[in-house]
N, C-alpha and C. Protein backbone atom coordinates (compact mmCIF):
# COMPACT_ATOMS: atom_id res chain seq x y z
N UNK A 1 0.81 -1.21 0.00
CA UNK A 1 0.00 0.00 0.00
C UNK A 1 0.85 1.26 0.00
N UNK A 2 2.13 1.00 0.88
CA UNK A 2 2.86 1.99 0.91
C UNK A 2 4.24 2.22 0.94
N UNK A 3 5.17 2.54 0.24
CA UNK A 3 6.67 2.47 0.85
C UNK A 3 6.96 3.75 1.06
N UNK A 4 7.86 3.42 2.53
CA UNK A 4 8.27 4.84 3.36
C UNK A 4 9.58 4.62 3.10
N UNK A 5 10.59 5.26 2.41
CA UNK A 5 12.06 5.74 2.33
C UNK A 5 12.51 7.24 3.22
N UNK A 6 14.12 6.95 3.32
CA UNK A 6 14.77 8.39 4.02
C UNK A 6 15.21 8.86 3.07
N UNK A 7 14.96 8.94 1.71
CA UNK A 7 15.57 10.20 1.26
C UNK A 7 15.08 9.96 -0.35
N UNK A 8 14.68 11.13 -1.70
CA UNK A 8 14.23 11.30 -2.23
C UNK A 8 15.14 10.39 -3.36
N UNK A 9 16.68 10.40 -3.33
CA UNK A 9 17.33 9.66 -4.48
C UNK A 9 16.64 7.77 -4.15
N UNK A 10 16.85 7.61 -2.98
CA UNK A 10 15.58 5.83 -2.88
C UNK A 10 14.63 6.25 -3.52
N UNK A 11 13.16 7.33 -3.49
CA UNK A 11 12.69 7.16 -3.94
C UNK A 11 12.34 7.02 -5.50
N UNK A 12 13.42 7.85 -6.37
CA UNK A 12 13.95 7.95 -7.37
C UNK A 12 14.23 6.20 -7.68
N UNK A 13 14.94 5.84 -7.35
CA UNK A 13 15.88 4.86 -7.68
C UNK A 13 14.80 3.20 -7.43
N UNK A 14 13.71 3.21 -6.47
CA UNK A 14 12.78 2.38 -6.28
C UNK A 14 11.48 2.85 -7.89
N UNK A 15 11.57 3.93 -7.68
CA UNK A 15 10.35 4.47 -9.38
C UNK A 15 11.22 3.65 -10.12
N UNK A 16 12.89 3.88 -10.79
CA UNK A 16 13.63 3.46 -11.72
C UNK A 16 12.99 1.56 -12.17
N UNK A 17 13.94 1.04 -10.84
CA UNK A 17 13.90 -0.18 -10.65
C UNK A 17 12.29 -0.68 -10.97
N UNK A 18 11.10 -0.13 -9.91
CA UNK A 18 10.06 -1.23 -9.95
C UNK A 18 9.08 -0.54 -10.56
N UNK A 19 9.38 0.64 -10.83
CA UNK A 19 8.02 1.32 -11.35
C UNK A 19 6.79 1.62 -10.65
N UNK A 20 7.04 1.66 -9.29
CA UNK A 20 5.58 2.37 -8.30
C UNK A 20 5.21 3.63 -8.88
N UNK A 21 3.68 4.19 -8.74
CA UNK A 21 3.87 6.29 -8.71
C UNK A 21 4.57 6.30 -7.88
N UNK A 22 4.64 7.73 -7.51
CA UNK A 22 5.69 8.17 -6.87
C UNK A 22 4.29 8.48 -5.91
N UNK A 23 3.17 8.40 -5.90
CA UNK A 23 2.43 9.13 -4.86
C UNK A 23 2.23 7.50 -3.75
N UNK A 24 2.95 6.64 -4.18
CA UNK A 24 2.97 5.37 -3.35
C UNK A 24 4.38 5.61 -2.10
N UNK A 25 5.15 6.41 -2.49
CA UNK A 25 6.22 6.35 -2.07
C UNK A 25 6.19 7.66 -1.36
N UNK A 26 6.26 7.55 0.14
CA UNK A 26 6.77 8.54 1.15
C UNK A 26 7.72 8.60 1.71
N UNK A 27 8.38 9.81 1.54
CA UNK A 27 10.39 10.20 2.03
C UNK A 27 10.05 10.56 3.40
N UNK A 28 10.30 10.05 4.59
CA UNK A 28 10.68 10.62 5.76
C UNK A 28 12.09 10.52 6.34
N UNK A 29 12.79 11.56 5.96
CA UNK A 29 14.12 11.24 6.44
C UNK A 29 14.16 11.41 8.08
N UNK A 30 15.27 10.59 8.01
CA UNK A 30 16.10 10.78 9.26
C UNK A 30 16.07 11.59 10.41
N UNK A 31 16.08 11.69 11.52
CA UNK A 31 15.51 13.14 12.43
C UNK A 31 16.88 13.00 13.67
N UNK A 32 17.09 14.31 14.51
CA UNK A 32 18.22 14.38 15.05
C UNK A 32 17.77 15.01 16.13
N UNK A 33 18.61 14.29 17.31
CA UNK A 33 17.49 15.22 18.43
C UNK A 33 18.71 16.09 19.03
N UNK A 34 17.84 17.39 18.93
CA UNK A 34 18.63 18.93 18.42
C UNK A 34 18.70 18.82 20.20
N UNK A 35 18.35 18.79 21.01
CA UNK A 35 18.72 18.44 22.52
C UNK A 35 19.98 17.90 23.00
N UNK A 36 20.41 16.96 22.13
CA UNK A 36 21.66 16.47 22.90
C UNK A 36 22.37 16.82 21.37
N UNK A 37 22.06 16.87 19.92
CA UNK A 37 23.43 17.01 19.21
C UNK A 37 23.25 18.79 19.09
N UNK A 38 24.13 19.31 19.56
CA UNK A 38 24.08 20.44 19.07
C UNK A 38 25.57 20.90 19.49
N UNK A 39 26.12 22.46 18.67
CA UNK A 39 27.51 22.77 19.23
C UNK A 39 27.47 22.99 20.74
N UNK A 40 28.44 22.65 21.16
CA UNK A 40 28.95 23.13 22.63
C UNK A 40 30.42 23.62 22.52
N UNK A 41 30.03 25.32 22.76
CA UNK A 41 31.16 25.92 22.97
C UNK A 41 32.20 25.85 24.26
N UNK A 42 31.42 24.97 25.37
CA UNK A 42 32.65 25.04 26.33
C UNK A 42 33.18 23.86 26.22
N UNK A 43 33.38 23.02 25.11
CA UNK A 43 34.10 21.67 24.95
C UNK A 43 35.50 22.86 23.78
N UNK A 44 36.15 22.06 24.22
CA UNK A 44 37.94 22.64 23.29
C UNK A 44 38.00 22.00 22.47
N UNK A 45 37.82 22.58 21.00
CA UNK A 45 38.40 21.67 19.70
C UNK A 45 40.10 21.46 20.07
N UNK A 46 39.97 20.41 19.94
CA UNK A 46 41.46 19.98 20.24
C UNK A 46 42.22 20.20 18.14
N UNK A 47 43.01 20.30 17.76
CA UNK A 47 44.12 20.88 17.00
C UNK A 47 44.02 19.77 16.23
N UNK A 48 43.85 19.42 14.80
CA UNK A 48 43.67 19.02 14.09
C UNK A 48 42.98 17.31 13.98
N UNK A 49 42.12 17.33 14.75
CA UNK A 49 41.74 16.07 15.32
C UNK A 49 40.24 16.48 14.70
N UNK A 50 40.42 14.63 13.85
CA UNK A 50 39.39 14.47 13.00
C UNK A 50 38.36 12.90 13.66
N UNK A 51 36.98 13.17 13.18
CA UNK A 51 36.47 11.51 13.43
C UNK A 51 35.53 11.27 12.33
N UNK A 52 35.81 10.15 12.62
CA UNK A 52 34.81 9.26 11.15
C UNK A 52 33.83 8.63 12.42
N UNK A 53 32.44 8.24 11.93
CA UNK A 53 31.41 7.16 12.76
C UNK A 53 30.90 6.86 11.56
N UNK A 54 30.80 5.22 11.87
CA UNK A 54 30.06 4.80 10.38
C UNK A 54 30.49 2.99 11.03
N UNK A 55 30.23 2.18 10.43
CA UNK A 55 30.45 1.08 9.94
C UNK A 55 31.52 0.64 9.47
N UNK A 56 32.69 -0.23 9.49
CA UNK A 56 33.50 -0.44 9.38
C UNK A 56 33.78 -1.18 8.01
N UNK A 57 33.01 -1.37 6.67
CA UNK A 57 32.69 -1.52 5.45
C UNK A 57 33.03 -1.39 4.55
N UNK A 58 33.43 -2.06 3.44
CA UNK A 58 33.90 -1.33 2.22
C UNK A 58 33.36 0.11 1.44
N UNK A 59 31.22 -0.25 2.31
CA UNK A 59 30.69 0.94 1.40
C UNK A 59 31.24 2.56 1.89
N UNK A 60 31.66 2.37 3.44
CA UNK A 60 32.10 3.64 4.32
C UNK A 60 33.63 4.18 3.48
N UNK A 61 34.12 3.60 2.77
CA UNK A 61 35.16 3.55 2.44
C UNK A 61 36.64 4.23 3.19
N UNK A 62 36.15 3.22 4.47
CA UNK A 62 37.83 3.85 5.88
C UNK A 62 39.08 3.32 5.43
N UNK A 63 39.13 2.47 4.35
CA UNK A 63 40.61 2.58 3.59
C UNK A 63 41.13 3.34 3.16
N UNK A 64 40.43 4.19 2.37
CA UNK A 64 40.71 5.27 1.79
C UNK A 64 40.67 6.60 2.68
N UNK A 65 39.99 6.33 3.64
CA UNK A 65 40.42 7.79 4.71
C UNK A 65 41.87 7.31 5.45
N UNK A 66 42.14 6.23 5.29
CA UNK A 66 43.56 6.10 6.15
C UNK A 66 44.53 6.72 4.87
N UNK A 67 44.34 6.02 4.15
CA UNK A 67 45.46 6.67 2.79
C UNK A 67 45.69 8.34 3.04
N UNK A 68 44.38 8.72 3.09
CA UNK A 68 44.43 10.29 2.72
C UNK A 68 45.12 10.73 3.87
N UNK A 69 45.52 10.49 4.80
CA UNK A 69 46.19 11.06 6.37
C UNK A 69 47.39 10.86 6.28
N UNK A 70 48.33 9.99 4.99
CA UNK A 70 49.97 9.93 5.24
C UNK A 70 50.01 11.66 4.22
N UNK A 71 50.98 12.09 5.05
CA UNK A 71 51.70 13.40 4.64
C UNK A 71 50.57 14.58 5.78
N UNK A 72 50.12 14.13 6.01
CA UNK A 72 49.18 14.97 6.74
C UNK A 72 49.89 15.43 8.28
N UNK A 73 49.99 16.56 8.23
CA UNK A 73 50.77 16.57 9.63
C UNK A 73 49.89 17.09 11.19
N UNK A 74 49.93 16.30 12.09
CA UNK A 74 49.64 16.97 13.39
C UNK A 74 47.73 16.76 13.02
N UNK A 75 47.93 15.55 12.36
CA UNK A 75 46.33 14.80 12.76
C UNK A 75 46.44 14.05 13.03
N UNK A 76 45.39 13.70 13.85
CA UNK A 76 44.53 12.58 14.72
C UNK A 76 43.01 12.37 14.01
N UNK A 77 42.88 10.74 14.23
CA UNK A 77 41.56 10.66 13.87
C UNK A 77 40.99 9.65 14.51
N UNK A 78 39.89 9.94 15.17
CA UNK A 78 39.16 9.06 15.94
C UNK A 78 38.31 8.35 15.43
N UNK A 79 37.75 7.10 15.41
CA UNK A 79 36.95 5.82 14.25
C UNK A 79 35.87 5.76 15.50
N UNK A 80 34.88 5.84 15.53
CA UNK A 80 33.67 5.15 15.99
C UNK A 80 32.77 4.24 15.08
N UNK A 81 32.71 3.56 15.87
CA UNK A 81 31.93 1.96 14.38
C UNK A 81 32.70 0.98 15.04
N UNK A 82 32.64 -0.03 14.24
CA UNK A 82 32.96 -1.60 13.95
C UNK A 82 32.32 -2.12 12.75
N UNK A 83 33.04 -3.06 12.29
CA UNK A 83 33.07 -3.78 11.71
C UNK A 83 33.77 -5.00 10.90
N UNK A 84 33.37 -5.49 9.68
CA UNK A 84 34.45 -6.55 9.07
C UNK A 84 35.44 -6.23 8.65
N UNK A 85 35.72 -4.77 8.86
CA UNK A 85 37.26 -4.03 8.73
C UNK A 85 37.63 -3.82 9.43
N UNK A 86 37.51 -4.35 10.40
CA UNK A 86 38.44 -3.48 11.52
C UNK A 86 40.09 -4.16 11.44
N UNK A 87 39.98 -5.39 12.00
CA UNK A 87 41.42 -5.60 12.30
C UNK A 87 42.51 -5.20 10.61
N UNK A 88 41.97 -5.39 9.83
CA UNK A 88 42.76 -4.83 8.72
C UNK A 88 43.35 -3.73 8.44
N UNK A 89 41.92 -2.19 8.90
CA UNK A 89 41.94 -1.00 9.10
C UNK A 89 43.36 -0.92 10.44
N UNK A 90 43.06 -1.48 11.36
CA UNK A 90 44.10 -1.11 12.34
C UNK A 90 45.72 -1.25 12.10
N UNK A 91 45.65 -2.88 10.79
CA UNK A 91 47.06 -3.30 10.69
C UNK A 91 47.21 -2.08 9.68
N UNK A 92 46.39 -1.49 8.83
CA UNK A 92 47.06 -0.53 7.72
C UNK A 92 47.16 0.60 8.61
N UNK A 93 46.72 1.21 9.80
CA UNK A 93 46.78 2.53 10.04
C UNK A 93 48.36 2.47 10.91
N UNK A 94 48.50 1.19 11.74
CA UNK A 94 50.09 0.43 12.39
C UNK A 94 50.96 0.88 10.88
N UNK A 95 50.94 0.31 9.69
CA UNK A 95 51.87 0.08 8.91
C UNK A 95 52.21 1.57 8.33
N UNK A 96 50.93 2.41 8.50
CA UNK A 96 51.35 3.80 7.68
C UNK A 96 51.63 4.88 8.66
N UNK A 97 51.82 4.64 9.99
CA UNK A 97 52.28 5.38 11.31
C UNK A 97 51.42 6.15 11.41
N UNK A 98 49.98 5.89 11.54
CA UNK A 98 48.88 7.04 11.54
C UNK A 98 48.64 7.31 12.84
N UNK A 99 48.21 8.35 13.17
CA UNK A 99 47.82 8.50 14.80
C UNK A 99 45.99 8.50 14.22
N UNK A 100 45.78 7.01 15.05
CA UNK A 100 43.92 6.99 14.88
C UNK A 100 43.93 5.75 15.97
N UNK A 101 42.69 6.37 16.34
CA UNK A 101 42.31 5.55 17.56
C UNK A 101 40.87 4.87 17.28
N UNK A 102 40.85 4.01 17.33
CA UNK A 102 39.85 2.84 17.08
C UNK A 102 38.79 2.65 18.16
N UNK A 103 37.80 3.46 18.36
CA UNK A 103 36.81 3.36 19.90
C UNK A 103 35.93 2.28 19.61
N UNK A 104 35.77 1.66 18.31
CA UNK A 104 34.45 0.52 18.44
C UNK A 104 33.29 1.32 18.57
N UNK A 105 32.52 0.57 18.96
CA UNK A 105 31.02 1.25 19.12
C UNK A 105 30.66 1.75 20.21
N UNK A 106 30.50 3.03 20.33
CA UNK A 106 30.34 3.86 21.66
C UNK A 106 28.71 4.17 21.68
N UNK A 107 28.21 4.24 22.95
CA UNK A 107 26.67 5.15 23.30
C UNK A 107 26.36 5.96 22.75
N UNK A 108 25.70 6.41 22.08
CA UNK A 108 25.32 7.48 21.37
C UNK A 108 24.91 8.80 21.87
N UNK A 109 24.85 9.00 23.40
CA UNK A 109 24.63 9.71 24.39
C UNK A 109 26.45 10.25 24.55
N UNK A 110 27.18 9.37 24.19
CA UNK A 110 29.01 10.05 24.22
C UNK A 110 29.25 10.36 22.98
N UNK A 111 28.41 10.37 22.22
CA UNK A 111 29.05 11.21 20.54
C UNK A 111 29.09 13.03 20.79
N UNK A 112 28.02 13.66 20.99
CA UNK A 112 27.75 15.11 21.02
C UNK A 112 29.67 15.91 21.80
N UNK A 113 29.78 14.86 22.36
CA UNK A 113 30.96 15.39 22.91
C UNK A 113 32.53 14.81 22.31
N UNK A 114 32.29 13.89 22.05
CA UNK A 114 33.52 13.43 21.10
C UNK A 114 33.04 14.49 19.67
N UNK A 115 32.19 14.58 18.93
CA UNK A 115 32.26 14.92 17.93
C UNK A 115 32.63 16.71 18.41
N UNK A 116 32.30 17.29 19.10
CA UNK A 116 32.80 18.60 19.37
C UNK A 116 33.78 19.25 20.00
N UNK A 117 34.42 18.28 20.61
CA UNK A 117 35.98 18.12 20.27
C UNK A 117 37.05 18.06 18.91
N UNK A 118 36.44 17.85 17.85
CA UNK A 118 36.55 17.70 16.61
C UNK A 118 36.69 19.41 16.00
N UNK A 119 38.00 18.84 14.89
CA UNK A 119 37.68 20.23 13.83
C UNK A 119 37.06 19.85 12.74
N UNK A 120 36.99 18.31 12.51
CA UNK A 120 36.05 18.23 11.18
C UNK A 120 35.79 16.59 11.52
N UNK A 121 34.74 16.35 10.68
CA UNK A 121 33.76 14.99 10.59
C UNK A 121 34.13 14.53 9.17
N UNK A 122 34.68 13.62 8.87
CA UNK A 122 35.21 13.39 7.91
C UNK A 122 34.02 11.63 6.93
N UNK A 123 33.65 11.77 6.08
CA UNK A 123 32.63 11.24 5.61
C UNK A 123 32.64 10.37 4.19
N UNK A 124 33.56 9.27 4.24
CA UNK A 124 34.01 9.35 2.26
C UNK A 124 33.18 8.53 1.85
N UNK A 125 32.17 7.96 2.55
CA UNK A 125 31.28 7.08 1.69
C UNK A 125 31.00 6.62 0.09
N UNK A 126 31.29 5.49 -0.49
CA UNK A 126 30.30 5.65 -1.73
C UNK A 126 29.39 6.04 -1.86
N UNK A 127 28.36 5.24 -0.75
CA UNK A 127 26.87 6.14 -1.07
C UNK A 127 26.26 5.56 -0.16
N UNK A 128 24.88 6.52 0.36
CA UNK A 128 24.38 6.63 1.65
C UNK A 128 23.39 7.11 1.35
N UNK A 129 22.23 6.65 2.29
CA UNK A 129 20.29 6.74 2.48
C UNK A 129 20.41 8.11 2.99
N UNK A 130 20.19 8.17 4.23
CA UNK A 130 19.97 9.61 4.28
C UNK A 130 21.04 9.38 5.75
N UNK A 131 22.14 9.77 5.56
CA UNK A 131 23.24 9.38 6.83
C UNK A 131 22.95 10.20 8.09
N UNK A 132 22.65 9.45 9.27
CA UNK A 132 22.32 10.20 10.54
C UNK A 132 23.56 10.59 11.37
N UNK A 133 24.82 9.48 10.89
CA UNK A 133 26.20 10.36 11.60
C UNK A 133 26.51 11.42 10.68
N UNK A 134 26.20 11.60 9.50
CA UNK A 134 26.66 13.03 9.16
C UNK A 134 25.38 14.38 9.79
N UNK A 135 24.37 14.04 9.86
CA UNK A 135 23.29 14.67 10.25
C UNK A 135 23.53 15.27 11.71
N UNK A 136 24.00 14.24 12.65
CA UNK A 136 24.33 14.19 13.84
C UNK A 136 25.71 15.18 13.95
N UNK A 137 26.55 14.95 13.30
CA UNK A 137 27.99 15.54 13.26
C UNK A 137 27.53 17.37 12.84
N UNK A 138 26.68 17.41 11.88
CA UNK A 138 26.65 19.17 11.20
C UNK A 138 25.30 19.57 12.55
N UNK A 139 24.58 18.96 12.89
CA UNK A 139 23.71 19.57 14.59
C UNK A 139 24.93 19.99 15.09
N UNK A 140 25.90 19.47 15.45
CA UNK A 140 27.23 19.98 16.33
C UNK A 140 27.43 20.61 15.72
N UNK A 141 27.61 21.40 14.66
CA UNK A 141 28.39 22.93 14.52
C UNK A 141 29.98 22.17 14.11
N UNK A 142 29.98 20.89 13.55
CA UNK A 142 31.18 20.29 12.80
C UNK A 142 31.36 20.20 12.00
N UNK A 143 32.24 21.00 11.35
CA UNK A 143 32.44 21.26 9.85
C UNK A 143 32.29 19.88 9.06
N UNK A 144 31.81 19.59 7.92
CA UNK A 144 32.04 18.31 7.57
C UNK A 144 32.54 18.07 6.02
N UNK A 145 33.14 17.41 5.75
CA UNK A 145 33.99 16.90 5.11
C UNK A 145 33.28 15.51 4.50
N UNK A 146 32.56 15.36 3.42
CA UNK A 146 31.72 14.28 2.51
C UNK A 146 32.20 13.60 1.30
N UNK A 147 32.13 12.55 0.67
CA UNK A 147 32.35 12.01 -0.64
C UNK A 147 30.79 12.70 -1.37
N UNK A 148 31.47 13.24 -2.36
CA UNK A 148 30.09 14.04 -3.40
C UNK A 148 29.61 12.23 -4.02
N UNK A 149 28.52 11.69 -3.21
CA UNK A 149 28.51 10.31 -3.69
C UNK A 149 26.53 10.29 -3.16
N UNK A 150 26.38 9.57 -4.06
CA UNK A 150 24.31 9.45 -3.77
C UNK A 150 24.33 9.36 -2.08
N UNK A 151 23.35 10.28 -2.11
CA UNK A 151 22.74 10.27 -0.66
C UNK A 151 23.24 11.43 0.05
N UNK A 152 24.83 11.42 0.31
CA UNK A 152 25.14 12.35 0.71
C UNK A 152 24.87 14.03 -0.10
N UNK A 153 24.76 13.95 -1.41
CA UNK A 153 24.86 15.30 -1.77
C UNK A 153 23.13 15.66 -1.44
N UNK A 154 22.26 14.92 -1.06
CA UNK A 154 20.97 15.64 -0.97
C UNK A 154 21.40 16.21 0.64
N UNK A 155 22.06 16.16 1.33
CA UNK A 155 22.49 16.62 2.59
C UNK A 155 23.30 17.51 2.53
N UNK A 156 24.45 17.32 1.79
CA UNK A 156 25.52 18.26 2.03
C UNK A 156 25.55 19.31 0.41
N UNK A 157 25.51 20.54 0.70
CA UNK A 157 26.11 21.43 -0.10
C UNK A 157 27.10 22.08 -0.25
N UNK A 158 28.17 21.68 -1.49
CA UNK A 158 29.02 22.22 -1.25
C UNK A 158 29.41 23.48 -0.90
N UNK A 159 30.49 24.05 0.03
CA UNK A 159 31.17 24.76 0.56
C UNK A 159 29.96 25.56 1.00
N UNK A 160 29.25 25.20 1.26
CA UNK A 160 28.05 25.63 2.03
C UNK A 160 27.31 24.97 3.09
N UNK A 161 27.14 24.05 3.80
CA UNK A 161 26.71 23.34 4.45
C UNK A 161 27.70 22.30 5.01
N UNK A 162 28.66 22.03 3.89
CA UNK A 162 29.79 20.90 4.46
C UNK A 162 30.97 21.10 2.66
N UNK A 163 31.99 20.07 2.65
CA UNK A 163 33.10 20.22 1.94
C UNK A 163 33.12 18.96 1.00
N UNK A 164 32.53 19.39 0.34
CA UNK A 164 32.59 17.67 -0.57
C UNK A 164 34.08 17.65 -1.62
N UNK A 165 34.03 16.08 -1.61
CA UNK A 165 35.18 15.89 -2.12
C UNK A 165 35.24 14.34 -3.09
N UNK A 166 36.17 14.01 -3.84
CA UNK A 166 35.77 12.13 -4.36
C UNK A 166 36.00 11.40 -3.45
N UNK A 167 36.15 10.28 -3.80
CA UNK A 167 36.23 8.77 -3.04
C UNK A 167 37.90 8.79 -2.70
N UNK A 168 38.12 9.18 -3.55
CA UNK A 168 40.18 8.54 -3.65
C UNK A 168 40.66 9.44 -2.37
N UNK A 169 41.81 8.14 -2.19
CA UNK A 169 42.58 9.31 -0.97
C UNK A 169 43.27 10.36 -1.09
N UNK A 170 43.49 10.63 -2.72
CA UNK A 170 44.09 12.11 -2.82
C UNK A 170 42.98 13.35 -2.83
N UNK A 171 41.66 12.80 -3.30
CA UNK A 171 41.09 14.01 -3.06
C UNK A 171 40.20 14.35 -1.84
N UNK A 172 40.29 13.15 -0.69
CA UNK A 172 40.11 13.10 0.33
C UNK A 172 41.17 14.23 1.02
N UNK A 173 42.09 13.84 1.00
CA UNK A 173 43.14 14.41 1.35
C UNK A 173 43.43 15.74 1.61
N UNK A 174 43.52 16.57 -0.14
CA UNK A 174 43.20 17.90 -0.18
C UNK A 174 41.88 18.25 0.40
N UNK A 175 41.00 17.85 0.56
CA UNK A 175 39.72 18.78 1.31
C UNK A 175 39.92 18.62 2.77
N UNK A 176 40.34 17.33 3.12
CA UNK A 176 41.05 17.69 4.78
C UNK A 176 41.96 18.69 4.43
N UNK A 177 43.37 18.64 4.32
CA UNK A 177 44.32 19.93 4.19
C UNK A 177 43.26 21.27 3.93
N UNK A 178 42.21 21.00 2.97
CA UNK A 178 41.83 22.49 2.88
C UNK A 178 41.02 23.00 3.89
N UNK A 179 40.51 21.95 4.45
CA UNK A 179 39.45 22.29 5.89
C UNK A 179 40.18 22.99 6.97
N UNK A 180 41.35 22.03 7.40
CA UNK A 180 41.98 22.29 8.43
C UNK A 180 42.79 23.61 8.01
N UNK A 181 43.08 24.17 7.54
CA UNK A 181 44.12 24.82 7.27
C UNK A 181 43.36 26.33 7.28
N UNK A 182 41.66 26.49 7.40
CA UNK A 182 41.14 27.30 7.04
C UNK A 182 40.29 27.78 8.51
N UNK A 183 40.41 28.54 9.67
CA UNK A 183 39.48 28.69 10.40
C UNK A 183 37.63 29.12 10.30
N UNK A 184 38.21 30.34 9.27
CA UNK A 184 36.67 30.97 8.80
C UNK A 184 36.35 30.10 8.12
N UNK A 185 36.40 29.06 7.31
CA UNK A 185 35.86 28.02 6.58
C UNK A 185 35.17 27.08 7.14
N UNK A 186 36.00 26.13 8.37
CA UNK A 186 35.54 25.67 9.48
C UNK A 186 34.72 26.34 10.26
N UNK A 187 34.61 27.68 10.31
CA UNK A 187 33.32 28.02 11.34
C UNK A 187 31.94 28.03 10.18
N UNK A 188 32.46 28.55 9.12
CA UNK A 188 31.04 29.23 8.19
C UNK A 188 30.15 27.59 8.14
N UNK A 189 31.46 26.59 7.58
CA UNK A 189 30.48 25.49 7.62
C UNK A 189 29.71 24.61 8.73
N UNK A 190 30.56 24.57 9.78
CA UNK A 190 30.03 24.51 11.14
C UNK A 190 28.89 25.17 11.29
N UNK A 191 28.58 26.08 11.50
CA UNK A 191 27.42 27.27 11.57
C UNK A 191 26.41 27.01 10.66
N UNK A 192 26.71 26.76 9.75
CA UNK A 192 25.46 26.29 8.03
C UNK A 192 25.08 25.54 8.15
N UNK A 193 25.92 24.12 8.49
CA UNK A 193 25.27 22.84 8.76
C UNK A 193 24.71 22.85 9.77
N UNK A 194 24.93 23.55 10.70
CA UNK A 194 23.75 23.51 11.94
C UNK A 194 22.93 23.87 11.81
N UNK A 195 22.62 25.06 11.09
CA UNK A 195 21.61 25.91 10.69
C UNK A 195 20.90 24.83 9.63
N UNK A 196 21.47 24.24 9.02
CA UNK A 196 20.78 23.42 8.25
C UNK A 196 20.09 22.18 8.59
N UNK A 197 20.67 21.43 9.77
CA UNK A 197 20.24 20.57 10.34
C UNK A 197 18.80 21.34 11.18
N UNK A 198 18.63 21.79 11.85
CA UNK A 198 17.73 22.55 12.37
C UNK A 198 16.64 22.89 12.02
């Protein structure tokens, strides 16, 4: 009678595939509770310290965020998730001398504060429904940093809302370097995406 999707490219992509109307198909995305994610200015962004939350997956693509961090200087990056990558992710981040710390799956009641400690939320996905850790991350007033990949771009606008970038670790790479390296950039998008989440 009815299919409910989070975000308008499913519903697109379910018309493609099966051919429903579209008046069969209702988008309710994702919702964020603006109570506990929001910026907190008396937490200290600590100095170039980045986090990913996601799933530990080929589709999250955290191989390629480890790549993008050699040459990178005076970052840190914190992993929240698990998954069938992990012990691999850890032996490649050991082999490429990365400073990243591996938390597993934390409460979701301890994100608002890990993530605002953060100068950026870093996001390289192939592709994503309607993502609630990036949703969750721009409520905080965290600049964010996206793969321009389905799902995410109905969320993120570039250099307006967040920093999109490709899949590969070089162009991962440069949009970290360009994030970090930029304060007013990091606040405007911080500030937008909140405003946008909201």
């Amino acid at each position: 009678d009815e299919i409910i999707v989070s975000s308008e490219a499913d519903a697109r992509q379910i018309e493609q595939q099966h051919g429903p109307a579209l008046s069969t198909i209702t988008t309710i995305c994702n919702y964020v509770d603006l109570d506990r994610f929001r910026p907190k200015p008396s937490v200290t962004k600590q100095r170039g310290a980045l986090i990913f939350v996601g799933r530990l997956e080929d589709q999250k693509n955290p191989s390629s965020l480890l790549d993008a961090l050699v040459g990178l200087d005076h970052v840190q990056l914190m992993i929240v998730g698990d998954g069938s990558l992990r012990v691999s992710l850890e032996k490649q981040a050991s082999r490429l001398n990365l400073d990243v710390k591996f938390l597993g799956t934390i409460d979701n009641g301890k994100l608002p504060e890990l993530l605002n400690r953060c100068e950026a939320f870093v996001f390289p996905s192939r592709y994503e429904g309607t993502p609630k850790a990036l949703l969750e991350a721009m409520a905080c007033g965290v600049p964010v940093i996206a793969a321009r990949s389905p799902g995410i771009t109905e969320v993120v606008t570039h250099d307006q809302t967040g920093y999109l970038c490709g899949i590969s670790a070089l162009e991962i790479r440069a949009a970290i370097s360009t994030v970090l390296k930029d304060p007013a950039l990091r606040d405007r998008l911080g500030r937008d995406g909140a405003r946008y989440v909201k």
